[in-house]
Structure formats: C-alpha cells, structure tokens
Protein backbone atom coordinates (compact mmCIF):
# COMPACT_ATOMS: atom_id res chain seq x y z
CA UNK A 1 149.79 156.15 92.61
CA UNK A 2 153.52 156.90 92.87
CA UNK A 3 154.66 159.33 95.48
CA UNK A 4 156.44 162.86 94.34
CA UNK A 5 159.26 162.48 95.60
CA UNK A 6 159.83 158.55 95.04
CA UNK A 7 163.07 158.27 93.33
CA UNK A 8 162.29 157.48 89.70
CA UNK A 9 160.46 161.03 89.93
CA UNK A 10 163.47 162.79 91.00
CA UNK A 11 165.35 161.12 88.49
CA UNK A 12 162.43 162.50 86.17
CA UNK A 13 162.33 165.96 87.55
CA UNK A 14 166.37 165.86 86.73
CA UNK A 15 165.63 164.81 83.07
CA UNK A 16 163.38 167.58 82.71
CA UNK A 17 165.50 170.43 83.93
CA UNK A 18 167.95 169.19 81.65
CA UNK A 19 165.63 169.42 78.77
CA UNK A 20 164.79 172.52 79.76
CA UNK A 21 168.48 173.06 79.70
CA UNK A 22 169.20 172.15 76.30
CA UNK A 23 166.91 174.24 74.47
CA UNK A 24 168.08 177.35 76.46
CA UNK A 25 171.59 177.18 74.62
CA UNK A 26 171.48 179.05 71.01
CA UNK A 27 175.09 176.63 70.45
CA UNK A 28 173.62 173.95 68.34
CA UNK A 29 175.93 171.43 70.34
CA UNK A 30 175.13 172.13 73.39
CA UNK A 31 171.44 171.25 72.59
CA UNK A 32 172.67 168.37 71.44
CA UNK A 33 174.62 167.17 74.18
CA UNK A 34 172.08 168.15 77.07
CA UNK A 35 169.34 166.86 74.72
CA UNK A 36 171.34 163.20 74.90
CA UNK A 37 171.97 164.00 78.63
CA UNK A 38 167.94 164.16 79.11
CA UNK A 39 167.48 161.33 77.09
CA UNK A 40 169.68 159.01 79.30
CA UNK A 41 168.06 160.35 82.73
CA UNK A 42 164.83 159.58 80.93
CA UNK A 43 166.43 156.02 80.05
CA UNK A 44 166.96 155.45 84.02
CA UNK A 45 163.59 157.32 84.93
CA UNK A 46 161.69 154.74 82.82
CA UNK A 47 163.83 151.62 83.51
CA UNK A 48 163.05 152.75 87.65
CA UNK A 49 159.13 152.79 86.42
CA UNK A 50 159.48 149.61 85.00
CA UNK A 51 158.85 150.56 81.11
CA UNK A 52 161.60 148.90 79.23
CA UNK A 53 160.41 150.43 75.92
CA UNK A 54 160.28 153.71 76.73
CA UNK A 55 163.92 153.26 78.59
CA UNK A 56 165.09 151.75 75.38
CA UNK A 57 163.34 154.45 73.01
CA UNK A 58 165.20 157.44 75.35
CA UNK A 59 168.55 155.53 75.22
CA UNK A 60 168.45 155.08 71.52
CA UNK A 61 167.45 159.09 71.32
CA UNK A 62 169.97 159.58 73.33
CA UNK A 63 172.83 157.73 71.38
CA UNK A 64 171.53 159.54 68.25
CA UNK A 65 172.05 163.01 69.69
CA UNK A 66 175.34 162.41 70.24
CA UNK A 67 176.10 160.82 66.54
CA UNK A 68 174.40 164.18 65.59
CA UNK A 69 177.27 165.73 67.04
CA UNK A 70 179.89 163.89 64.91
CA UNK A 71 177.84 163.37 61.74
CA UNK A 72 175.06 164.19 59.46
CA UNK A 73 175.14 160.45 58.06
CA UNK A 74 171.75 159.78 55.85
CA UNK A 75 172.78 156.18 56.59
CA UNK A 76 173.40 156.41 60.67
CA UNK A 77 169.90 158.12 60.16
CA UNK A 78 168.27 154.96 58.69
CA UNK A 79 170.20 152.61 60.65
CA UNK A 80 169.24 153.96 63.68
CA UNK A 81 165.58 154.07 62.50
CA UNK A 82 165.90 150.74 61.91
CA UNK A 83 166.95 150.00 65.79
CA UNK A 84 164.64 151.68 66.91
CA UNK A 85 161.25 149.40 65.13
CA UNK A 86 164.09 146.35 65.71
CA UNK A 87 163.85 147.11 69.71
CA UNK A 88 159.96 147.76 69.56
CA UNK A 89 159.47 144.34 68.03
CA UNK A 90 161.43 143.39 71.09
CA UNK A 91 160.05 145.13 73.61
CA UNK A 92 156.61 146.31 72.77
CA UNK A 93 154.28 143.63 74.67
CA UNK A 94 150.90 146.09 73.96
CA UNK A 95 149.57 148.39 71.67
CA UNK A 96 150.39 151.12 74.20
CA UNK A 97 154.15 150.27 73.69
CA UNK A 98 154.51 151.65 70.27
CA UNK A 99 153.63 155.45 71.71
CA UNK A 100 156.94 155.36 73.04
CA UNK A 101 158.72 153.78 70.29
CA UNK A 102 157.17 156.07 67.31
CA UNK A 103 157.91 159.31 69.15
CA UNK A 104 161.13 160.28 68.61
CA UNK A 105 161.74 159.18 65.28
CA UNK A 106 159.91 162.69 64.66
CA UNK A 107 161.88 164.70 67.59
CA UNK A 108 164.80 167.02 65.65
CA UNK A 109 168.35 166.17 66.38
C-alpha cells in the first residue's frame, strides 16, 4: 500500500484540485485549459505509479483540451481518437489497460 503523502499522491492530490478548478470557471476556456492542466499532472501522477497507459491516456486528454481551445475540427476529433486505440495497442499489456484507454474518449472537451 502506498503512503499518503508519497509523492505521486501529492502530485495526484494537485491534479485533483485542479480539476476541481476547472469546472468552477463558467468561461468555457478556462475549463478547458485547467481541464488540460489536470490532465498533464494526472500524466506525471500515473507515469510516478508506474501505469504508462493511463499516463499516456491523460496526456493525450490533455493535448485534446487544448486543440479544443483553437478548434472544433471533426477531423482533429477522429484523429485523435485514432491515437488514442493506436497508443492502447501499444501500451495496454492486460485487459485492465483498456479502462484507462476507453475513458476519455467519452469525457466532454
């Protein structure tokens, strides 16, 4: 069992308060940019617990919120889809991989 206050759990607690964060703001880009922002603390959180797909699922989610700022692109949308099961066939090494990998494709942006 991991302590509390190890240091991929702070980095944790930090990508929660910054969810938190993001859906305090009624500006709809300022939920997008601290929704990226928790995404990549997530990305280190999991790459400190050792879970490269869920790092590389919060990375990618992360990435897209930001495009979301920029663009509405039905084309970035499927493309980045498309990364995302590319980088599960990568990663995933167990059916309790794809959890991570599924996940946000149905998150909003």
């Amino acid at each position: 069992m991991m302590p509390a206050f190890s240091l991929p759990q702070w980095v944790g607690y930090i990508a929660f308060v910054l969810g938190v964060t993001a859906f305090l703001h009624k500006s709809d880009r300022r939920l997008k940019f601290f929704n990226a922002s928790e995404c990549f603390v997530y990305a280190l959180h999991f790459m400190l617990l050792g879970n490269p797909p869920a790092s590389a699922s919060s990375l990618i989610s992360g990435c897209r919120s930001l495009l979301a700022l920029k663009t509405r692109s039905p084309f970035l949308a499927a493309f980045i889809i498309g990364i995302n099961i590319a980088m599960g066939l990568a990663l995933v090494k167990s059916p309790l991989g794809w959890p991570p990998r599924v996940g946000p494709r149905w998150q909003s942006s």
